[in-house]
N, C-alpha and C. Protein backbone atom coordinates (compact mmCIF):
# COMPACT_ATOMS: atom_id res chain seq x y z
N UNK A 1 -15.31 4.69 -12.79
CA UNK A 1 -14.29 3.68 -12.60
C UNK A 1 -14.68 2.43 -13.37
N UNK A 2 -14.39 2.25 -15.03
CA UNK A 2 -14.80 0.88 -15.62
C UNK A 2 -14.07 -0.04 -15.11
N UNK A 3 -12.73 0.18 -14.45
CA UNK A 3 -11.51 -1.18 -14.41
C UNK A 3 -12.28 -1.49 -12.98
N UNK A 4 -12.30 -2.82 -13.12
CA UNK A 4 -13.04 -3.56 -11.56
C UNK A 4 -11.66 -3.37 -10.46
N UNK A 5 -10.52 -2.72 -11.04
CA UNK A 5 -9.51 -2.73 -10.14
C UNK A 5 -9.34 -1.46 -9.06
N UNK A 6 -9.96 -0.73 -9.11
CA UNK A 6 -10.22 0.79 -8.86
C UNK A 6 -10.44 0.33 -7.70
N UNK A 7 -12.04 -0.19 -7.54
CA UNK A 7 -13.03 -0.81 -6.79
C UNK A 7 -12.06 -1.48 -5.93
N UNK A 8 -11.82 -2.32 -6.18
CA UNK A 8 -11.03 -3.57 -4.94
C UNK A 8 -10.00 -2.80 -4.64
N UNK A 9 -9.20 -1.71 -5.21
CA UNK A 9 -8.63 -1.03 -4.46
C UNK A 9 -8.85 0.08 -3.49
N UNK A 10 -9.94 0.70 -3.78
CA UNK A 10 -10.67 0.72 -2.58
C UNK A 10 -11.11 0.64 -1.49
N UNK A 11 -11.49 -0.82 -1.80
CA UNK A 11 -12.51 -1.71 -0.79
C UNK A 11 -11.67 -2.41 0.02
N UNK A 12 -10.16 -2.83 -0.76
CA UNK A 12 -9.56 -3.40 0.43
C UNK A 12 -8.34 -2.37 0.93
N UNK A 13 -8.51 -1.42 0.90
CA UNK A 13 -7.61 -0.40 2.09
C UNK A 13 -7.68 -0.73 3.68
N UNK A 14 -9.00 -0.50 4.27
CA UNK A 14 -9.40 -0.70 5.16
C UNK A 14 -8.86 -2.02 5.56
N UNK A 15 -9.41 -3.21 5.02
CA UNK A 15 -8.94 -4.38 5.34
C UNK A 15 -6.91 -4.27 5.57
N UNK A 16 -6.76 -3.93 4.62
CA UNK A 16 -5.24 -3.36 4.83
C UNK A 16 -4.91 -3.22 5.98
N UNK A 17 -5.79 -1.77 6.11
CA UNK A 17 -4.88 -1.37 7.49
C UNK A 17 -5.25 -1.86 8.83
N UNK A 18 -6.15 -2.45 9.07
CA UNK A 18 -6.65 -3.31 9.58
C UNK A 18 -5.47 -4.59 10.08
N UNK A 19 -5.39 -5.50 8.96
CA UNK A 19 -4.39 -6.69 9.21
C UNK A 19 -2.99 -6.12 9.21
N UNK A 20 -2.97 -4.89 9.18
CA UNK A 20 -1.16 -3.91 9.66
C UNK A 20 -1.63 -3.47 10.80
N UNK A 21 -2.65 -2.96 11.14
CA UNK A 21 -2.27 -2.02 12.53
C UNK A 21 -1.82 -2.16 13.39
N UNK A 22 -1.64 -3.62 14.17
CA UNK A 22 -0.72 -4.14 14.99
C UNK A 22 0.44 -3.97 14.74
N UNK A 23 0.82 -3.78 13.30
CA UNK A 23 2.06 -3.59 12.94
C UNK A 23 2.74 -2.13 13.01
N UNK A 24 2.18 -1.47 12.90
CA UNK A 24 2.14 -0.18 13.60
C UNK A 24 1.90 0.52 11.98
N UNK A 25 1.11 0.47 11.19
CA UNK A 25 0.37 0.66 9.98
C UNK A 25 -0.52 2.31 10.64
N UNK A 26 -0.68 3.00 9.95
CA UNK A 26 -1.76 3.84 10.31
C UNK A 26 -2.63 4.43 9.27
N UNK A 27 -1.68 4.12 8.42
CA UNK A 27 -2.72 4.90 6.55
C UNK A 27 -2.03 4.14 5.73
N UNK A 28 -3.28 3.37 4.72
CA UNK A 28 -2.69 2.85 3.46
C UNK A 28 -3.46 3.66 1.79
N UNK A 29 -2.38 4.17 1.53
CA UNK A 29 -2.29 4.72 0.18
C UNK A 29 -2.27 3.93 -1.33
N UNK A 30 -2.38 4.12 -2.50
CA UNK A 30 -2.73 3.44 -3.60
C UNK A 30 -2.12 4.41 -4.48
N UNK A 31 -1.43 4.22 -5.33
CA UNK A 31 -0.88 5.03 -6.73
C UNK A 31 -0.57 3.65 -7.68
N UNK A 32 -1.94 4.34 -8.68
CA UNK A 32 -2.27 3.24 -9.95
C UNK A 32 -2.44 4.54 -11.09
N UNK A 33 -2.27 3.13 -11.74
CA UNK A 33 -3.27 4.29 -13.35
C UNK A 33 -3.73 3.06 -14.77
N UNK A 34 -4.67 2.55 -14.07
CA UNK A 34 -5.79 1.73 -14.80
C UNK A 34 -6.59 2.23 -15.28
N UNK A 35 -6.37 2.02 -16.71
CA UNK A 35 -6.48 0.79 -17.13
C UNK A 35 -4.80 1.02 -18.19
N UNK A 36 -4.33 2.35 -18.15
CA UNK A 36 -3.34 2.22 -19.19
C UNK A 36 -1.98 1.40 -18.49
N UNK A 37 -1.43 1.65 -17.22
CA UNK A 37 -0.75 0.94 -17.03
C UNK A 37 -0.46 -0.51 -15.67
N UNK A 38 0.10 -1.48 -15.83
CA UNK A 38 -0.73 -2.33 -14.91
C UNK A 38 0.10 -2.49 -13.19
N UNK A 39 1.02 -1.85 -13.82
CA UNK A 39 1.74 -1.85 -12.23
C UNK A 39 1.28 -0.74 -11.59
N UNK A 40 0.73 -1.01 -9.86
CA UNK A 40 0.77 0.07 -9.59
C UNK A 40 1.05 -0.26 -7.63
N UNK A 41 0.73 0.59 -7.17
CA UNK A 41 1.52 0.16 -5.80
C UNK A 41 0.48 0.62 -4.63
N UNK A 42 1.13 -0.32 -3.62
CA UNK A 42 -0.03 0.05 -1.99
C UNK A 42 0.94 0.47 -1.45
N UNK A 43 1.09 1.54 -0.61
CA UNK A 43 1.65 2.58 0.09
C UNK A 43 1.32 1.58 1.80
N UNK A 44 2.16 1.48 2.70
CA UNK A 44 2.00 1.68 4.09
C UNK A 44 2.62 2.61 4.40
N UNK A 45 1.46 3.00 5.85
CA UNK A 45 2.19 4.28 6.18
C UNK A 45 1.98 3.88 7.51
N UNK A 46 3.38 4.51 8.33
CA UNK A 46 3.37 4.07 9.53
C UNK A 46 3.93 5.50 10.12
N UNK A 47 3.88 5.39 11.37
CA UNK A 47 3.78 6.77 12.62
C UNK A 47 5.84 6.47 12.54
N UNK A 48 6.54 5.77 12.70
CA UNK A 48 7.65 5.65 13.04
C UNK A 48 8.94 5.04 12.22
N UNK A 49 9.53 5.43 12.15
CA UNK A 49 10.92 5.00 11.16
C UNK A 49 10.97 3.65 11.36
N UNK A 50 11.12 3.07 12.77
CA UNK A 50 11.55 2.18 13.23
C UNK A 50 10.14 1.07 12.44
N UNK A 51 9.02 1.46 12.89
CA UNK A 51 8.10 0.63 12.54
C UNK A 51 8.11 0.07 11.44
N UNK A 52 8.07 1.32 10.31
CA UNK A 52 8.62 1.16 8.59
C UNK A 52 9.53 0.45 8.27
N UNK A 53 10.71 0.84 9.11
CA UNK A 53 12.37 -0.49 8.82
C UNK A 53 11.35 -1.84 9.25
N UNK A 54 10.96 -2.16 10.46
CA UNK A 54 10.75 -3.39 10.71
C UNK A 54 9.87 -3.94 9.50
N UNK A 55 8.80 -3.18 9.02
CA UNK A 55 7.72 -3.69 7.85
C UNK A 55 8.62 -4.65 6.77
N UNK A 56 9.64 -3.54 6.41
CA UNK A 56 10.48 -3.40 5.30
C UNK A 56 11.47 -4.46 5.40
N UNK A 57 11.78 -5.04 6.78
CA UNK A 57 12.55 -6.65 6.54
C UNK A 57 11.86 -7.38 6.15
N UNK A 58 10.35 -7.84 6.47
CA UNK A 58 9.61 -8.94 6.92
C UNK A 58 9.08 -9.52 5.41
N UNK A 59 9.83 -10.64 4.81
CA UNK A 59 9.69 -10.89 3.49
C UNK A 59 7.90 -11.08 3.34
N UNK A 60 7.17 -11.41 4.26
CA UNK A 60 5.71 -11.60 4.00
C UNK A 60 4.71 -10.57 4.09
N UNK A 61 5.70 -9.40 4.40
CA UNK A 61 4.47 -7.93 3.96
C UNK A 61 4.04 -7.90 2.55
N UNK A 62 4.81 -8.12 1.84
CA UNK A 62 4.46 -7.85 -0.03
C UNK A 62 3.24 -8.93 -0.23
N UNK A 63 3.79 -10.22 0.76
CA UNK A 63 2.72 -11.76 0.44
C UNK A 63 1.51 -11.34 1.27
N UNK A 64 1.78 -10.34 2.00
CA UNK A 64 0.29 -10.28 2.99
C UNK A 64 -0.65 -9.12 1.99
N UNK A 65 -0.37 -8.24 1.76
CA UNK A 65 -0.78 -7.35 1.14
C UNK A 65 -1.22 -7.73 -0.58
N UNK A 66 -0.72 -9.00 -0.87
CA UNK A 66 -1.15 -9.67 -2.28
C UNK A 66 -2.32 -10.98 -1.77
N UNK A 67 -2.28 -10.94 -0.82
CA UNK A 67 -3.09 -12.09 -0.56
C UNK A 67 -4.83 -11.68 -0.11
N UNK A 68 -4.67 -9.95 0.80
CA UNK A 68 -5.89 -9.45 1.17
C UNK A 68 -6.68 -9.38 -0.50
N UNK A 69 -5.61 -8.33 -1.02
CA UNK A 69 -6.18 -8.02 -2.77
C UNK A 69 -6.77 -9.37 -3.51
N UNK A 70 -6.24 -10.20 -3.31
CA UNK A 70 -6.64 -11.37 -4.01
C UNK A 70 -8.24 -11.60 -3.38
N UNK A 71 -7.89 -11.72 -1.92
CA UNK A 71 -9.13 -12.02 -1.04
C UNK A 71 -10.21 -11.04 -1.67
N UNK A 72 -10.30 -9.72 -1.70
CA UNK A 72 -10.76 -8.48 -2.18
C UNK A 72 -11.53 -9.12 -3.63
N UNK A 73 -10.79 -9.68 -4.20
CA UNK A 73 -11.03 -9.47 -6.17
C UNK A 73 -10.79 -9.38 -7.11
N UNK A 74 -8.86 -8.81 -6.54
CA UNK A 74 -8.11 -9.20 -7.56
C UNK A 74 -7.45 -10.24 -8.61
N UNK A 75 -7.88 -9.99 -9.89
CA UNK A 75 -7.11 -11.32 -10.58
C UNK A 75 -5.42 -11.88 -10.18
N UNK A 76 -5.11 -12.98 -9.82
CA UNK A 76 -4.33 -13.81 -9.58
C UNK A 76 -2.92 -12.79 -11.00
N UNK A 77 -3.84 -13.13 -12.06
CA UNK A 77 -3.51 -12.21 -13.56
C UNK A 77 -2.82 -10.92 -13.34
N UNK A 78 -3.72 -10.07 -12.78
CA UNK A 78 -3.16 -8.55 -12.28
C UNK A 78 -2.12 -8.32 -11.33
N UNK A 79 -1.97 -9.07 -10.42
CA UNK A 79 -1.07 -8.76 -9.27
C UNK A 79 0.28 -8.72 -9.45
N UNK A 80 1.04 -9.37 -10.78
CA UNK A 80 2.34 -9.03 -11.46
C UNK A 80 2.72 -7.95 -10.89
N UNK A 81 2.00 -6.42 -11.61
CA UNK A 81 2.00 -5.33 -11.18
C UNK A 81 2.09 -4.45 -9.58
N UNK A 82 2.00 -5.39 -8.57
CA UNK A 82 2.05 -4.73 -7.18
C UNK A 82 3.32 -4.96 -6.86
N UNK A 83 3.44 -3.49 -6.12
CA UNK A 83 4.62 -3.25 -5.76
C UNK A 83 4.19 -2.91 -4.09
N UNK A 84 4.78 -2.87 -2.80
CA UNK A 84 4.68 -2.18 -1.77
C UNK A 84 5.71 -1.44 -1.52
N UNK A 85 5.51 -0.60 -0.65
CA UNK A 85 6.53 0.29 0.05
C UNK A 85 6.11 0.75 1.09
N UNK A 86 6.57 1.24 1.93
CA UNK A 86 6.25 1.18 3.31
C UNK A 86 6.79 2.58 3.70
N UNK A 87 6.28 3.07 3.80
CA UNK A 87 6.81 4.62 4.61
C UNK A 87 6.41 5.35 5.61
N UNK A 88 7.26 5.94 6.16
CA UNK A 88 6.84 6.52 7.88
C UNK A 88 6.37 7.46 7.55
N UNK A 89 5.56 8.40 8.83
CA UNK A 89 5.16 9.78 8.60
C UNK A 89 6.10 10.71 8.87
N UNK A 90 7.26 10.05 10.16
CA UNK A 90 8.65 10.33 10.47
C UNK A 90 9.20 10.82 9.32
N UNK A 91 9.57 10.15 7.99
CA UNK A 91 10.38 10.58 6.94
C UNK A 91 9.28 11.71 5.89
N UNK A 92 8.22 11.48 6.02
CA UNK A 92 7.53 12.14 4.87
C UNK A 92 7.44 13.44 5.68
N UNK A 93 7.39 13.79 6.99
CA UNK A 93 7.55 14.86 7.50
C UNK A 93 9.13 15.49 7.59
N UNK A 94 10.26 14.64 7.65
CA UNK A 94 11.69 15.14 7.05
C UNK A 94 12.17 15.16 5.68
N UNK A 95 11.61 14.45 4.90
CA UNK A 95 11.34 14.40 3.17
C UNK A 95 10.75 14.97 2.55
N UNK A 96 9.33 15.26 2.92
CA UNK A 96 8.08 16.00 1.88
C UNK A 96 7.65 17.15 2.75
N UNK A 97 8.05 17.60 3.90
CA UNK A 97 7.37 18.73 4.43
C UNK A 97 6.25 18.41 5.34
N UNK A 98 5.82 16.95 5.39
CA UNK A 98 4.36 16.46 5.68
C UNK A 98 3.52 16.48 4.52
N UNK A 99 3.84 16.23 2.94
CA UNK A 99 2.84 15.67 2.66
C UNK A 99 3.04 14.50 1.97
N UNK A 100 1.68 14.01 2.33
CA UNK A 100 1.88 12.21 1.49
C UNK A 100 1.61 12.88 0.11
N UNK A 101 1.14 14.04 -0.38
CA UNK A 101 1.16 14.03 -1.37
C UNK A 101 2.12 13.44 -2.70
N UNK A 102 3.12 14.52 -2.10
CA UNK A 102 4.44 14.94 -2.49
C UNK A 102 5.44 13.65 -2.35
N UNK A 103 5.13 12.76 -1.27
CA UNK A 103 5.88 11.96 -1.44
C UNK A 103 5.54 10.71 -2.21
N UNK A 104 4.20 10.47 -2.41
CA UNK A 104 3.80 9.18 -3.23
C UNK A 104 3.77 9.56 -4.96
N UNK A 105 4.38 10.91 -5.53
CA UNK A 105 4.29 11.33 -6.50
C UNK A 105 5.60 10.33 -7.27
């Protein structure tokens, strides 16, 4: 992993799901591809539809989730590129069969 971005993506998952789990957060996912391209995205994953809709109003999930990364290591520079999305296990089990694979593709 040469891109220092790998790393802090990584390292701040945990912290992630951590400052979501109250939110009803249960797995946070990552789909990048550094160093060739710079957008890439943090996945929430939550147990319930309902939980996911609520994530998905709250204009300061995208600001909370840019602010841990920053905390983490990320350049101020890089973060252009983040995107969130928020998805239940509810839909990835009526969408993908149950897998996050399939659905973060």
């Amino acid at each position: 992993m040469s891109d220092y971005r790998w790393q802090v993506l990584e390292d701040a998952r945990p912290a992630i799901a951590n400052a979501f789990h109250d939110d009803g957060v249960v797995r946070v996912e990552v789909v990048a591809a550094f160093p060739d391209q710079s957008r890439f995205g943090v996945w929430l994953g939550t147990r319930t539809d309902a939980d996911a809709q609520r994530l998905r109003t709250w204009p300061s999930t995208s600001e909370r989730v840019r602010e841990l990364l920053a905390a983490g290591g990320f350049r101020e520079s890089d973060l252009g590129g983040l995107g969130v999305v928020v998805q239940s296990q509810e839909s990835v089990d009526r969408e993908y069969g149950g897998s996050w694979f399939n659905a973060l593709r």
